[in-house]
Protein backbone atom coordinates (compact mmCIF):
# COMPACT_ATOMS: atom_id res chain seq x y z
CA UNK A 1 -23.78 92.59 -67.19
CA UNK A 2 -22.06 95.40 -65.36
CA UNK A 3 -23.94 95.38 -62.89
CA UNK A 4 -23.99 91.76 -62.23
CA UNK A 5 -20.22 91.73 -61.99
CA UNK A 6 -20.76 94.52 -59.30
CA UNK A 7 -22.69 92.62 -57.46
CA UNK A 8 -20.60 89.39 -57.45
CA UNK A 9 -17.57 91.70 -56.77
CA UNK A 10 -19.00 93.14 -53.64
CA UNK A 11 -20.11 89.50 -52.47
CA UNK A 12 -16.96 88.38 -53.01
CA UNK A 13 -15.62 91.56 -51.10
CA UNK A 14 -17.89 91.04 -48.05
CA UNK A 15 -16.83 86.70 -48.02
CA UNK A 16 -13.13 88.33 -47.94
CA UNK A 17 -13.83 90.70 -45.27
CA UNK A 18 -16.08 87.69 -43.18
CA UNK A 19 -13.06 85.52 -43.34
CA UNK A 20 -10.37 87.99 -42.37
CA UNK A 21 -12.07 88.87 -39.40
CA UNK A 22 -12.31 85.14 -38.46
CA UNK A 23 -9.87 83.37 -36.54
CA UNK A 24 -7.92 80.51 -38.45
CA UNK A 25 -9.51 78.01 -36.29
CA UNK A 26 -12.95 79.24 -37.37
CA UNK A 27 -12.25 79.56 -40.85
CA UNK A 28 -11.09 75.34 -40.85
CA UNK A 29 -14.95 75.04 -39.37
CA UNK A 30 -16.21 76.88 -41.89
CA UNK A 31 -14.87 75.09 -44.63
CA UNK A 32 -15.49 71.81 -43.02
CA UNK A 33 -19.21 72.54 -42.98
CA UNK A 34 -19.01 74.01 -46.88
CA UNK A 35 -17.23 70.89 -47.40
CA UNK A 36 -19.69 68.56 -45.56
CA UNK A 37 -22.40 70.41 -47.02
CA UNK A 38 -21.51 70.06 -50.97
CA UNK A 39 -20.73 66.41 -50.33
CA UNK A 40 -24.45 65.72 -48.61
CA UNK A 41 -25.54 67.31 -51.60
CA UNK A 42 -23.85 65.59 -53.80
CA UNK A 43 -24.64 63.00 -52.07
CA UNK A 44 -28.55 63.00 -52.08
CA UNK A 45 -28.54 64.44 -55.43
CA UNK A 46 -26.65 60.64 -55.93
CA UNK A 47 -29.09 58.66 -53.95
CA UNK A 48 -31.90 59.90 -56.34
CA UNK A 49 -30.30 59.87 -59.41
CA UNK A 50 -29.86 55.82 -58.46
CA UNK A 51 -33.49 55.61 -57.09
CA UNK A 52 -34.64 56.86 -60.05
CA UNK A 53 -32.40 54.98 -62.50
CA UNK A 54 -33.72 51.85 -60.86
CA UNK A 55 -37.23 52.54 -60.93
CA UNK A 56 -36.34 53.39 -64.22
CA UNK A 57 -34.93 50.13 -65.29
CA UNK A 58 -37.59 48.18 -63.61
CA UNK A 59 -40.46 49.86 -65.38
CA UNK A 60 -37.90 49.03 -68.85
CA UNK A 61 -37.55 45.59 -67.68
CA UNK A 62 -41.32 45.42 -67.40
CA UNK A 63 -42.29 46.84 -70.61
CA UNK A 64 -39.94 44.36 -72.07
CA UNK A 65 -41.35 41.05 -70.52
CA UNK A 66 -44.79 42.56 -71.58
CA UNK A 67 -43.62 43.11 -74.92
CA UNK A 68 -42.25 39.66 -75.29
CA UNK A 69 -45.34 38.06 -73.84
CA UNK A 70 -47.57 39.75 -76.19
CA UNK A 71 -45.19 38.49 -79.08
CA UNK A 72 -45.41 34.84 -77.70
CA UNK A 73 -49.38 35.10 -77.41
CA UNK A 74 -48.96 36.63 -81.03
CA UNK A 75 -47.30 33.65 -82.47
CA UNK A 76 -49.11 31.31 -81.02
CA UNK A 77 -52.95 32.85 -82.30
CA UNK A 78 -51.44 33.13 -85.50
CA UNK A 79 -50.17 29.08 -85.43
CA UNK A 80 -53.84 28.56 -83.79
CA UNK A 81 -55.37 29.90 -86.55
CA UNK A 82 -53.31 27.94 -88.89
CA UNK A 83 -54.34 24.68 -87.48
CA UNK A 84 -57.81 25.70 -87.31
CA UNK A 85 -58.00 26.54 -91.24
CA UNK A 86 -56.25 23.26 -91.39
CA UNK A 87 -58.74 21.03 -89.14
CA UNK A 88 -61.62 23.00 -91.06
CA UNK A 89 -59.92 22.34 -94.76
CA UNK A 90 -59.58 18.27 -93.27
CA UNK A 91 -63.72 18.80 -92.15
CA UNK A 92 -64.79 19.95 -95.25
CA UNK A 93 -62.89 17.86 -97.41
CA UNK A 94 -65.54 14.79 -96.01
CA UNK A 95 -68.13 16.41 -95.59
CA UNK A 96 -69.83 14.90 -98.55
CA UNK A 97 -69.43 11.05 -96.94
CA UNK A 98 -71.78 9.90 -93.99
CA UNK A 99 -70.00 7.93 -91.03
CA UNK A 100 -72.11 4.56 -92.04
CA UNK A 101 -70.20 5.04 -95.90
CA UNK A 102 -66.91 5.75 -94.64
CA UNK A 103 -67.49 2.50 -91.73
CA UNK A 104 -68.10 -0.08 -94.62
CA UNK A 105 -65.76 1.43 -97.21
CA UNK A 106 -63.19 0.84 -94.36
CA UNK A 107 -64.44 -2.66 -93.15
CA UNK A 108 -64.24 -3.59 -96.71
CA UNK A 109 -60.66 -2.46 -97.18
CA UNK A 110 -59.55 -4.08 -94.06
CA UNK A 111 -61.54 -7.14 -95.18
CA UNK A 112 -63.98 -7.39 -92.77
CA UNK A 113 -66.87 -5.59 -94.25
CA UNK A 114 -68.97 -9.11 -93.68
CA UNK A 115 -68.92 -8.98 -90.26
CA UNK A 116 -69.57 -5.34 -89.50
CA UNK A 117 -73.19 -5.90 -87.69
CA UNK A 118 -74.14 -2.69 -87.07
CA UNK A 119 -73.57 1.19 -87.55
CA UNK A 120 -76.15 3.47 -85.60
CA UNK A 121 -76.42 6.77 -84.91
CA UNK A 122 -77.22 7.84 -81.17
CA UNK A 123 -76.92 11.29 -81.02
CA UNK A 124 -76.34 14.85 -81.74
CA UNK A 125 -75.03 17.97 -81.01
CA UNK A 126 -74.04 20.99 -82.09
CA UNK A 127 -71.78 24.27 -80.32
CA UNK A 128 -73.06 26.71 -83.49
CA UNK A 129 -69.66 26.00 -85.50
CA UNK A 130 -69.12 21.85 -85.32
CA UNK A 131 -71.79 19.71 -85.60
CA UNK A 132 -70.56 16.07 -83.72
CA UNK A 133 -73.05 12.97 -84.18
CA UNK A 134 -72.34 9.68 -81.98
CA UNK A 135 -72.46 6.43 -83.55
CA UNK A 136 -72.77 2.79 -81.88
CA UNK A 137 -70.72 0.92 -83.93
CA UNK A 138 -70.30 -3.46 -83.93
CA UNK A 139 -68.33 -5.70 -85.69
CA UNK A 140 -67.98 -9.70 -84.51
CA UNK A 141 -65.58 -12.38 -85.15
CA UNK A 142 -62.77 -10.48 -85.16
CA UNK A 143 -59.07 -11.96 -85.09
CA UNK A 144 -56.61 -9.78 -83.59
CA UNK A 145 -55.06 -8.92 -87.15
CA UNK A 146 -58.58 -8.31 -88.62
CA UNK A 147 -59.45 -5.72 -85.50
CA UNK A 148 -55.91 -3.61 -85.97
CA UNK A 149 -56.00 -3.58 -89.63
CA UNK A 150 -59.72 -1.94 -89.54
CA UNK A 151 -58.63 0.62 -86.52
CA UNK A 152 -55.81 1.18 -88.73
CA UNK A 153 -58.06 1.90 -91.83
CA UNK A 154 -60.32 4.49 -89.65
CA UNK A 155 -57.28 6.28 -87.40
CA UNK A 156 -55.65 7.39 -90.82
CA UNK A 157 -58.04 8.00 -93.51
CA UNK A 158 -58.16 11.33 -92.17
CA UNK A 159 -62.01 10.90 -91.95
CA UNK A 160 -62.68 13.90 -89.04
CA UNK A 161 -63.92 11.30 -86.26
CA UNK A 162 -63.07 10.57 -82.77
CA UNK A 163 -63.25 6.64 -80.80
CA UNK A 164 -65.24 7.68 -77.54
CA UNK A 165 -65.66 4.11 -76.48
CA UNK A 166 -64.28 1.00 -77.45
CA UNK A 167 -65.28 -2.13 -75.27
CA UNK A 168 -63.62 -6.03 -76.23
CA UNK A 169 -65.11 -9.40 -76.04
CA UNK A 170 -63.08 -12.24 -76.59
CA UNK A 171 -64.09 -15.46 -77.55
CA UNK A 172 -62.52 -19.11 -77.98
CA UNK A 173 -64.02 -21.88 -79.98
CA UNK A 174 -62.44 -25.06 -81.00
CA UNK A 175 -58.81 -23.40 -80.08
CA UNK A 176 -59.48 -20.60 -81.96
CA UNK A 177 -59.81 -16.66 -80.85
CA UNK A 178 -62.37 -14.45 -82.00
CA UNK A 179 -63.30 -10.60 -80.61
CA UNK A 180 -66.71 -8.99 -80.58
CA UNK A 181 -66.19 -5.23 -80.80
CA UNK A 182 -68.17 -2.67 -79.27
CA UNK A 183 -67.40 1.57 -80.20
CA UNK A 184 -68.98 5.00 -80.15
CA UNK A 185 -67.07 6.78 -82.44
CA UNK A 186 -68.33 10.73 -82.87
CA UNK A 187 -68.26 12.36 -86.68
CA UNK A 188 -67.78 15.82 -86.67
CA UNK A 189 -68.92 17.97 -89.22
CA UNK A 190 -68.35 22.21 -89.81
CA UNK A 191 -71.91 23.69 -89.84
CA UNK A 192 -72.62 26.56 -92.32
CA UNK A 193 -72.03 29.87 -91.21
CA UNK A 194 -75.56 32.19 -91.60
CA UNK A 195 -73.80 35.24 -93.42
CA UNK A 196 -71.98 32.78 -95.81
CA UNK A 197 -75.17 31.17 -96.78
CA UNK A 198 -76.67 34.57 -97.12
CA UNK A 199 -73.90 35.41 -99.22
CA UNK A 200 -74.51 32.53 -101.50
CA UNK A 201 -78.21 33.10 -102.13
């Protein structure tokens, strides 16, 4: 410790001696350029600082938007999920009625079960998880009231199908209005998953 304080002493001697020497002119120079020197320190060490406070900031800001992205994507697999359980739970719950069942139940409801000519299926097909088969579907002599009351019976029965097609034909006899309907309607059904029928036998 001594010998520190020596050493700082005879610094501090030599600085003395330096400046005495020196002309009062020179020492105003001298302190200008200390002067100018400590502030463009100060100054850099400033500029950096704020560089690296902003990069800073911008990497925070980042993170953030990243974190509330994830929690948006989050929220909406977990509400995608929720409707799929739900469109399954719907599926299964009619699984046990064929679309040619459900058609007539719902023609007879709607009153028109007489003149429902024809339920066929055309086709099907099948992504490994729904099962969809395509039915041609007629009825004839329709009025207006008869045609929205059946559409009305199969749109909210809940029955998991979807109207592909739907072609009109109107006809007028003796003043009166009658409409030949024409639909594909598909009928989708959830297909067995292997391990859960492995599980069950």
């Amino acid at each position: 410790m001594s010998n520190l304080s020596t050493r700082i002493d005879g610094v501090r001697d030599r600085v003395q001696d330096l400046l005495a020497g020196m002309s009062s002119r020179d020492r105003r120079l001298l302190l200008g350029l200390v002067v100018s020197g400590a502030l463009a320190i100060l100054g850099g060490a400033g500029w950096w600082m704020k560089g690296t406070l902003t990069g800073l900031e911008s990497r925070v800001e980042s993170r953030s938007d990243t974190l509330h992205l994830l929690k948006v994507m989050a929220a909406e697999h977990e509400s995608a999920l929720g409707q799929s359980e739900e469109i399954k739970a719907r599926l299964k719950e009619h699984e046990g009625t064929d679309m040619s069942s459900f058609l007539e139940q719902a023609a007879k409801n709607s009153g028109v079960a007489d003149r429902l000519n024809q339920v066929r299926e055309k086709s099907t097909s099948s992504n490994g998880v729904l099962e969809e088969k395509l039915y041609a579907v007629a009825l004839s002599t329709l009025t207006t009231d008869e045609l929205s009351s059946f559409l009305f019976e199969v749109e909210t029965s809940g029955y998991p199908l979807q109207i592909r097609t739907f072609k009109v034909k109107s006809r007028t006899r003796k003043d009166e209005k009658t409409l030949n309907v024409d639909m594909d309607i598909a009928a989708f059904r959830v297909l067995e998953d292997e391990t859960d029928a492995g599980e069950e036998g």
